[in-house]
PDB file of N, CA and C in Angstrom:
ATOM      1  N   UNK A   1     -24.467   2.045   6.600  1.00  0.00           N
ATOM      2  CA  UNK A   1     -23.975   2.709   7.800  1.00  0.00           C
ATOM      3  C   UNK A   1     -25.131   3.310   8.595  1.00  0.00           C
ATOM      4  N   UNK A   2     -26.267   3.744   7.906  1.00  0.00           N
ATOM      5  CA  UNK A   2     -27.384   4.324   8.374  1.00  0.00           C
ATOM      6  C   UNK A   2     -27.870   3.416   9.165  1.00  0.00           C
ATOM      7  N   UNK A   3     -28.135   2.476   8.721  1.00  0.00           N
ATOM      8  CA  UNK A   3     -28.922   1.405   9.675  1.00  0.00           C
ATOM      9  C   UNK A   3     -27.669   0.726  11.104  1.00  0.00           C
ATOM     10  N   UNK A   4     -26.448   0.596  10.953  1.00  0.00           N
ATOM     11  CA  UNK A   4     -25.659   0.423  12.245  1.00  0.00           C
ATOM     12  C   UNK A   4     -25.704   1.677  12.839  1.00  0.00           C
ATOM     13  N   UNK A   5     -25.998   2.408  12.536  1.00  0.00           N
ATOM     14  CA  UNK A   5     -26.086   4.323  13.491  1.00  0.00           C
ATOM     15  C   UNK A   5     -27.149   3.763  14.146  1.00  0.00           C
ATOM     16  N   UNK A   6     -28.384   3.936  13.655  1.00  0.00           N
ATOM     17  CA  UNK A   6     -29.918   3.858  14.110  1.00  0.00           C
ATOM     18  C   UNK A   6     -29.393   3.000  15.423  1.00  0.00           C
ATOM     19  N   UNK A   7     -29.067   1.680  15.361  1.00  0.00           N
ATOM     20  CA  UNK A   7     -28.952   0.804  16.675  1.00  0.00           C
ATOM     21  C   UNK A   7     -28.473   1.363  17.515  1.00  0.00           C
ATOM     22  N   UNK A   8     -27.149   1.966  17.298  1.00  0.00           N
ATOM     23  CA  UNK A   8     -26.167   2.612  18.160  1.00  0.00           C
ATOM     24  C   UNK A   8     -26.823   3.766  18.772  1.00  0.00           C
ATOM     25  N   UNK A   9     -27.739   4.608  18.210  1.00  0.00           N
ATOM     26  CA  UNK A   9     -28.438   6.008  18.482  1.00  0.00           C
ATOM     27  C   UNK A   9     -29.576   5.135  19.904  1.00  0.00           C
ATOM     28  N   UNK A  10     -30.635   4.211  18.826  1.00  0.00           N
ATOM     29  CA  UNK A  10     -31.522   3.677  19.987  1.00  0.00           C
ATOM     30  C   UNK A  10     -31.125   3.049  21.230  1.00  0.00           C
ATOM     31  N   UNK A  11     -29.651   3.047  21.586  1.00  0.00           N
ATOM     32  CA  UNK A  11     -29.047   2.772  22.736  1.00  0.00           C
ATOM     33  C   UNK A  11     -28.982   3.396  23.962  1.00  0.00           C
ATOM     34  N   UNK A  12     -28.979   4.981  23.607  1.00  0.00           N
ATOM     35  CA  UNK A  12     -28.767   5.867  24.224  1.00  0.00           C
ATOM     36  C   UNK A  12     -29.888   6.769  24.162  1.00  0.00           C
ATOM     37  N   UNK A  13     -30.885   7.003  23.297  1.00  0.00           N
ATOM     38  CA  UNK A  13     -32.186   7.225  23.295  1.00  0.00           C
ATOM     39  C   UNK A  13     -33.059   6.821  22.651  1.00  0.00           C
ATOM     40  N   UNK A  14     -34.512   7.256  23.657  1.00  0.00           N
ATOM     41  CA  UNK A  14     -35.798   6.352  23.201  1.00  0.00           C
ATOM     42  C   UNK A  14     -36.341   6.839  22.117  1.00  0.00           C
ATOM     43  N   UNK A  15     -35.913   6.401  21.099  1.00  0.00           N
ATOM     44  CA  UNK A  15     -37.021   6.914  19.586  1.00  0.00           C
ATOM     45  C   UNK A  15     -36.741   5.193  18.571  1.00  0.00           C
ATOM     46  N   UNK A  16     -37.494   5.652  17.828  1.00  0.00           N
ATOM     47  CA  UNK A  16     -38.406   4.592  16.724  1.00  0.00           C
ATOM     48  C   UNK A  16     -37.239   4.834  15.715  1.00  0.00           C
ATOM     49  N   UNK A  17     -36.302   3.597  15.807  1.00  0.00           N
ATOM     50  CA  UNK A  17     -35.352   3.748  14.276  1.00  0.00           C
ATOM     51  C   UNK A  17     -35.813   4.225  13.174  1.00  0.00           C
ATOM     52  N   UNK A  18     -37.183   3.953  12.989  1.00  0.00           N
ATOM     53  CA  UNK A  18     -37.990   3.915  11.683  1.00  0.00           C
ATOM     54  C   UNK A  18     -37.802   5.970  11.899  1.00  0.00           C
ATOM     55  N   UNK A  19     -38.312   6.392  12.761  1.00  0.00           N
ATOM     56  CA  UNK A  19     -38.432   7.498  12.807  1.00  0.00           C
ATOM     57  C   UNK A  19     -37.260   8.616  11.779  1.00  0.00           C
ATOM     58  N   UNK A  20     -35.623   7.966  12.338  1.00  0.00           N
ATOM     59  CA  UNK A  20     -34.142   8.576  12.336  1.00  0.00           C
ATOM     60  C   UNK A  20     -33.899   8.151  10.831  1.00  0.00           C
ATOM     61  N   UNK A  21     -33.799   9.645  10.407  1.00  0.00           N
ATOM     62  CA  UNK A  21     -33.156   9.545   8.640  1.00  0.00           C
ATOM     63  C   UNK A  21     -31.731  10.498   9.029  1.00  0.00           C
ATOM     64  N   UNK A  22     -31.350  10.647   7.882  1.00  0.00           N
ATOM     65  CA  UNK A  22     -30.354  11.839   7.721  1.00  0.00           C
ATOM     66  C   UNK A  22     -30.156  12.383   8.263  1.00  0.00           C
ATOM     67  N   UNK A  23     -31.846  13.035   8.098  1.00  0.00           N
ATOM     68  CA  UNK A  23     -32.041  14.876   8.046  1.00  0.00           C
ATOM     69  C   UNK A  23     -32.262  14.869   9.678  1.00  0.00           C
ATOM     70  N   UNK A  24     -32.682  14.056  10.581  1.00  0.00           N
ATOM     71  CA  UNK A  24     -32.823  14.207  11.915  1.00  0.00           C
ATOM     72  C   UNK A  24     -31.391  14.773  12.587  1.00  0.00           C
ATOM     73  N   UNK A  25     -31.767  15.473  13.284  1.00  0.00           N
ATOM     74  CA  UNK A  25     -30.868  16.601  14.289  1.00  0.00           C
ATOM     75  C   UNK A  25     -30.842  15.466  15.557  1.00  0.00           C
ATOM     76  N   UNK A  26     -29.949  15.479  16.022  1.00  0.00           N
ATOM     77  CA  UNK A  26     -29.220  14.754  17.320  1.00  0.00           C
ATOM     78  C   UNK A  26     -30.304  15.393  18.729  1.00  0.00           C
ATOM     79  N   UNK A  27     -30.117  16.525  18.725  1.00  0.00           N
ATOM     80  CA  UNK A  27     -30.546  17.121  20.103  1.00  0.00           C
ATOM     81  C   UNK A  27     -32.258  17.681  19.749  1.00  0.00           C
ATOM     82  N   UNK A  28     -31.982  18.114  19.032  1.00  0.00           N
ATOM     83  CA  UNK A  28     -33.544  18.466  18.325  1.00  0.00           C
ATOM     84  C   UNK A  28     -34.498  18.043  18.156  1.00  0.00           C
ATOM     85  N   UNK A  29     -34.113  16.804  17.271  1.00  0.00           N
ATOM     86  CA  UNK A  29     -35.526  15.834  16.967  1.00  0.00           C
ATOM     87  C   UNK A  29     -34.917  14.510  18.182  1.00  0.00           C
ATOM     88  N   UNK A  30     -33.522  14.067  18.139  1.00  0.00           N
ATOM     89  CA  UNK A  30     -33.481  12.998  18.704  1.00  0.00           C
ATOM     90  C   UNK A  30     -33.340  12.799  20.543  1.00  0.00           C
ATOM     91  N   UNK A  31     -33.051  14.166  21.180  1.00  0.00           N
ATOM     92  CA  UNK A  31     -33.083  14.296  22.426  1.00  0.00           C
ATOM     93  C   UNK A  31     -31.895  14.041  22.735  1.00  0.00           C
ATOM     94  N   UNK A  32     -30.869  13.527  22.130  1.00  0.00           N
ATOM     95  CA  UNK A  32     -29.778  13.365  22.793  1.00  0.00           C
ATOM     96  C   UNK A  32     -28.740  14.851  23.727  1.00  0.00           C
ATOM     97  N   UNK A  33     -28.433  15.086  24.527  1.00  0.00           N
ATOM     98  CA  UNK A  33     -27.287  15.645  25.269  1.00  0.00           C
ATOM     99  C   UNK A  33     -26.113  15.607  24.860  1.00  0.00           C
ATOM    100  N   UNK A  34     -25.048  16.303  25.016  1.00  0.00           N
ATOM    101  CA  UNK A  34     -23.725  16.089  24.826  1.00  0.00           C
ATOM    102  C   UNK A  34     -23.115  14.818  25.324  1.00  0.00           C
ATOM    103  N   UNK A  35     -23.400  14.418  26.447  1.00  0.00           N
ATOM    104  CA  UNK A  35     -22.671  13.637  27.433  1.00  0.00           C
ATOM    105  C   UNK A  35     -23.389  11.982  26.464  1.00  0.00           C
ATOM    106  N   UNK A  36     -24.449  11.504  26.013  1.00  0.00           N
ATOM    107  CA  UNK A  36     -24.935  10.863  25.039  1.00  0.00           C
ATOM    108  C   UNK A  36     -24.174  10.977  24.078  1.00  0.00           C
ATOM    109  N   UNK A  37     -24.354  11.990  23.354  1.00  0.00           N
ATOM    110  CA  UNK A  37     -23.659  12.205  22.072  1.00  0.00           C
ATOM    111  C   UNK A  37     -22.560  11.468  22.106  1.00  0.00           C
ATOM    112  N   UNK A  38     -21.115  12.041  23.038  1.00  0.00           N
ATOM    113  CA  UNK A  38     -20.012  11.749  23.074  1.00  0.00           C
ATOM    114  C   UNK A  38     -19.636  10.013  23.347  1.00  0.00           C
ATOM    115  N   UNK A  39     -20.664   9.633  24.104  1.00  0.00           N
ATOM    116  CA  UNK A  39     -20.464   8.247  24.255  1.00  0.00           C
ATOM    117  C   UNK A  39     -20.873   7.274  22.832  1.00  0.00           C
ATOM    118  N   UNK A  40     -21.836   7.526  22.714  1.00  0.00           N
ATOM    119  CA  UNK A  40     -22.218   7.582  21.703  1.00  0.00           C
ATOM    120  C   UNK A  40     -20.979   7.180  20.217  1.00  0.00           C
ATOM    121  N   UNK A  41     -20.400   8.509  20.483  1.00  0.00           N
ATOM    122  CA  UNK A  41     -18.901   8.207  19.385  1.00  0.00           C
ATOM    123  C   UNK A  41     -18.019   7.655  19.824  1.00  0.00           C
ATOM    124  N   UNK A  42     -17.809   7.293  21.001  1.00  0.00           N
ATOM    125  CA  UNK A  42     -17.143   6.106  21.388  1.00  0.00           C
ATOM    126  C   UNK A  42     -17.590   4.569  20.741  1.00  0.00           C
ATOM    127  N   UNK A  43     -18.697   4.160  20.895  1.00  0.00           N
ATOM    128  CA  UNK A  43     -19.299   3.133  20.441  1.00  0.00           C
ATOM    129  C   UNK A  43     -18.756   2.881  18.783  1.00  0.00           C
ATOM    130  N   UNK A  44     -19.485   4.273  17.847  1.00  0.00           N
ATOM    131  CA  UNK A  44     -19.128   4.521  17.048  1.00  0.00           C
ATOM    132  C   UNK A  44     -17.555   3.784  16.279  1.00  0.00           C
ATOM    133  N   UNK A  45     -16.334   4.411  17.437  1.00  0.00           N
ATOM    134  CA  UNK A  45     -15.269   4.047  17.124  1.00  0.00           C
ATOM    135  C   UNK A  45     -15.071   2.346  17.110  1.00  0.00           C
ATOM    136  N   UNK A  46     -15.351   1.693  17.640  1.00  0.00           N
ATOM    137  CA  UNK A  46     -15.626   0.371  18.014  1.00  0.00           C
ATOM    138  C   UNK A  46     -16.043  -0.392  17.089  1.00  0.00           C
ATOM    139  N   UNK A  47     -17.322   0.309  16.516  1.00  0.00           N
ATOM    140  CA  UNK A  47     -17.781  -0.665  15.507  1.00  0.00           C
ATOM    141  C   UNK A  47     -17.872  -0.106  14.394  1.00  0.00           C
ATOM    142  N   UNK A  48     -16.999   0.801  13.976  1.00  0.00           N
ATOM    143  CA  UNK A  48     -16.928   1.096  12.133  1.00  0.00           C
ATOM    144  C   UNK A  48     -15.513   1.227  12.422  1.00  0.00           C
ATOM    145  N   UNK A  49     -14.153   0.508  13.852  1.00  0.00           N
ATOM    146  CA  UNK A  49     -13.185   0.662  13.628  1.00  0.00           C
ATOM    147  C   UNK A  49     -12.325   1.971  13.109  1.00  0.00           C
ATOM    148  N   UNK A  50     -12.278   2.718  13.461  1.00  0.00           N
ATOM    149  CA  UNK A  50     -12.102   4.650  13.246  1.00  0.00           C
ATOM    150  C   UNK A  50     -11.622   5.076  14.477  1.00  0.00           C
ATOM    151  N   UNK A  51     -10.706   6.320  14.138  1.00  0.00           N
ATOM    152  CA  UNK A  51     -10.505   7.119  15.619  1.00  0.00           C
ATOM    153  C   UNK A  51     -11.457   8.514  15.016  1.00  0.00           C
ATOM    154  N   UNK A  52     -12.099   8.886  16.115  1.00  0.00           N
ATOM    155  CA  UNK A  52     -12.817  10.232  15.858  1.00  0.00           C
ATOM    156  C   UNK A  52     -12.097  10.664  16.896  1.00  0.00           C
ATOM    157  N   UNK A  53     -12.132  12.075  16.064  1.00  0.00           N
ATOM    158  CA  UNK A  53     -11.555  13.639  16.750  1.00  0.00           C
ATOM    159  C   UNK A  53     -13.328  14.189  17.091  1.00  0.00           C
ATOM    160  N   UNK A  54     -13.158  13.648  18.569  1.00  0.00           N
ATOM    161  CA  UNK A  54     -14.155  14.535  19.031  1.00  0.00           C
ATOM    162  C   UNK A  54     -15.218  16.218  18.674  1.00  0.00           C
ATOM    163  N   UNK A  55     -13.718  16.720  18.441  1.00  0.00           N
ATOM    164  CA  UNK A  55     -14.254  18.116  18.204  1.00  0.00           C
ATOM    165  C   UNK A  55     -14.243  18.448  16.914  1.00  0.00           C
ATOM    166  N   UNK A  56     -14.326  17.301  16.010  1.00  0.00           N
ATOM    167  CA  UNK A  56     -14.799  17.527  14.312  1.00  0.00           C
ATOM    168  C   UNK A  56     -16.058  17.055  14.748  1.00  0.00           C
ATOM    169  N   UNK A  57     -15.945  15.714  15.143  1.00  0.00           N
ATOM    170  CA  UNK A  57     -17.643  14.997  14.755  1.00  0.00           C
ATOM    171  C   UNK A  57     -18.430  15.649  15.780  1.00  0.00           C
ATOM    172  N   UNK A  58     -18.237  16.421  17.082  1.00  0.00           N
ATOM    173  CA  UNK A  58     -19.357  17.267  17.394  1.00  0.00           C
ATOM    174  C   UNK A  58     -20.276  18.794  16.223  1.00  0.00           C
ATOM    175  N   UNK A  59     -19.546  18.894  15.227  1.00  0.00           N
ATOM    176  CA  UNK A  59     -19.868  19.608  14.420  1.00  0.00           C
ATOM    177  C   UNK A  59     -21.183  19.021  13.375  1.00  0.00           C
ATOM    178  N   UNK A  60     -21.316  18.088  13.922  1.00  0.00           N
ATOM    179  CA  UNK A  60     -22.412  17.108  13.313  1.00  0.00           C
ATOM    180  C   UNK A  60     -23.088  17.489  13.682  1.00  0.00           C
ATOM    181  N   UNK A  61     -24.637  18.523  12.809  1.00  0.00           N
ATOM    182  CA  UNK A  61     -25.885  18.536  13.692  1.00  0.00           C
ATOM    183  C   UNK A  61     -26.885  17.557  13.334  1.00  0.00           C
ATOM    184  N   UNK A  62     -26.420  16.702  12.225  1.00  0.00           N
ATOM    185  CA  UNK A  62     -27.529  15.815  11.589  1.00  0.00           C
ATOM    186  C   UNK A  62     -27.021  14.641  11.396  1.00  0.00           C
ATOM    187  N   UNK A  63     -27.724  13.242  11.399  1.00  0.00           N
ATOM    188  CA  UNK A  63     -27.478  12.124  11.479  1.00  0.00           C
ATOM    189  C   UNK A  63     -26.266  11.708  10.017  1.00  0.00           C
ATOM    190  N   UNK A  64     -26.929  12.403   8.901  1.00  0.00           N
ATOM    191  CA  UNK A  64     -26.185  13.003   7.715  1.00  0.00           C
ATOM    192  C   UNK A  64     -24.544  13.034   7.952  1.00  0.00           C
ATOM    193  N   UNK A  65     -25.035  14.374   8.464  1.00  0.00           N
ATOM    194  CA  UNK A  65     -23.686  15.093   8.948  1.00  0.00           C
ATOM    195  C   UNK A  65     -22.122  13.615   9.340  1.00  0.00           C
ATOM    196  N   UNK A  66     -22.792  13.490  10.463  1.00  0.00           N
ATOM    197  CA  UNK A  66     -22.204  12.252  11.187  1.00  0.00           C
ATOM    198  C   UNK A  66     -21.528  11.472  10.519  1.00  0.00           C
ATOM    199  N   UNK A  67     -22.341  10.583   9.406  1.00  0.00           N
ATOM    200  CA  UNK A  67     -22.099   9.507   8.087  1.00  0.00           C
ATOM    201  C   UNK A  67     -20.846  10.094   7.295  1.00  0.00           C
ATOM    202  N   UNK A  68     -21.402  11.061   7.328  1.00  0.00           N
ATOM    203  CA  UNK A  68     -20.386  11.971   6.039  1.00  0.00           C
ATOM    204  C   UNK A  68     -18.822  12.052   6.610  1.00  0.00           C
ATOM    205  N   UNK A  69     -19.383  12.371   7.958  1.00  0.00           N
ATOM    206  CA  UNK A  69     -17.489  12.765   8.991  1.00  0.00           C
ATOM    207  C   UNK A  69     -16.867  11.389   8.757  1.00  0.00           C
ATOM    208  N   UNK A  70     -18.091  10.153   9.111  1.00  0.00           N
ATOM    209  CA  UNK A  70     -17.492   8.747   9.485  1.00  0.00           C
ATOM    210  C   UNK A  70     -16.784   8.171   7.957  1.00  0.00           C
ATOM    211  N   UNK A  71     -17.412   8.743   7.179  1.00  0.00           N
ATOM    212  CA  UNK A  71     -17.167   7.849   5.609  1.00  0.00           C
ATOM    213  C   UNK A  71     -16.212   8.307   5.221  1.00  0.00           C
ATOM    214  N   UNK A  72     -15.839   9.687   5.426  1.00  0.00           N
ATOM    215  CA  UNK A  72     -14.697  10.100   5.352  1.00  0.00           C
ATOM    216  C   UNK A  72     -12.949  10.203   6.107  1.00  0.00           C
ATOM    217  N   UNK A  73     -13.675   9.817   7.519  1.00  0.00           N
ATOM    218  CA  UNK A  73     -12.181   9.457   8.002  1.00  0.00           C
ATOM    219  C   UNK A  73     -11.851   7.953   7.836  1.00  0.00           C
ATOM    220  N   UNK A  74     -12.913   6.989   7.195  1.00  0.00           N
ATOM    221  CA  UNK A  74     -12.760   5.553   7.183  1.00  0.00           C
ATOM    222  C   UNK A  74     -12.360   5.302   5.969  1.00  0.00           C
ATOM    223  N   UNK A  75     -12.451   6.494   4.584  1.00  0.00           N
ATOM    224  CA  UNK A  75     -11.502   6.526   3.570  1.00  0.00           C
ATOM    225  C   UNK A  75      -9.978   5.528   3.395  1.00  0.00           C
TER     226      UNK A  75
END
């Protein structure tokens, strides 16, 4: 799942997949905005097939975080 994030992330901003682990922060290390972000989990929904509740998976501050929301509503 880590590695289909990375693509989906380098879509919407300019960083080095190689760079994006876990532990990377969205806005912090990765530059993304809200308005990114959110599209972002649109995509998301699309291609791991999932509905996200917006206002859980914004509680994501880490790439981690994210995986964990996604693996768990795809249960």
């Amino acid at each position: 799942m880590l590695e289909q994030l990375k693509e989906l992330m380098c879509s919407y901003v300019d960083v080095d997949p190689e760079s994006i682990s876990e532990d990377s922060r969205f806005s912090e290390d990765l530059g993304f905005n809200s308005y990114d972000f959110i599209c972002m989990l649109g995509d998301c929904e699309d291609e791991f097939d999932v509905e996200i509740e917006q206002s859980e998976a914004a509680k994501s501050k880490t790439v981690g975080q994210l995986i964990a929301y996604l693996e768990g509503i795809k249960a």
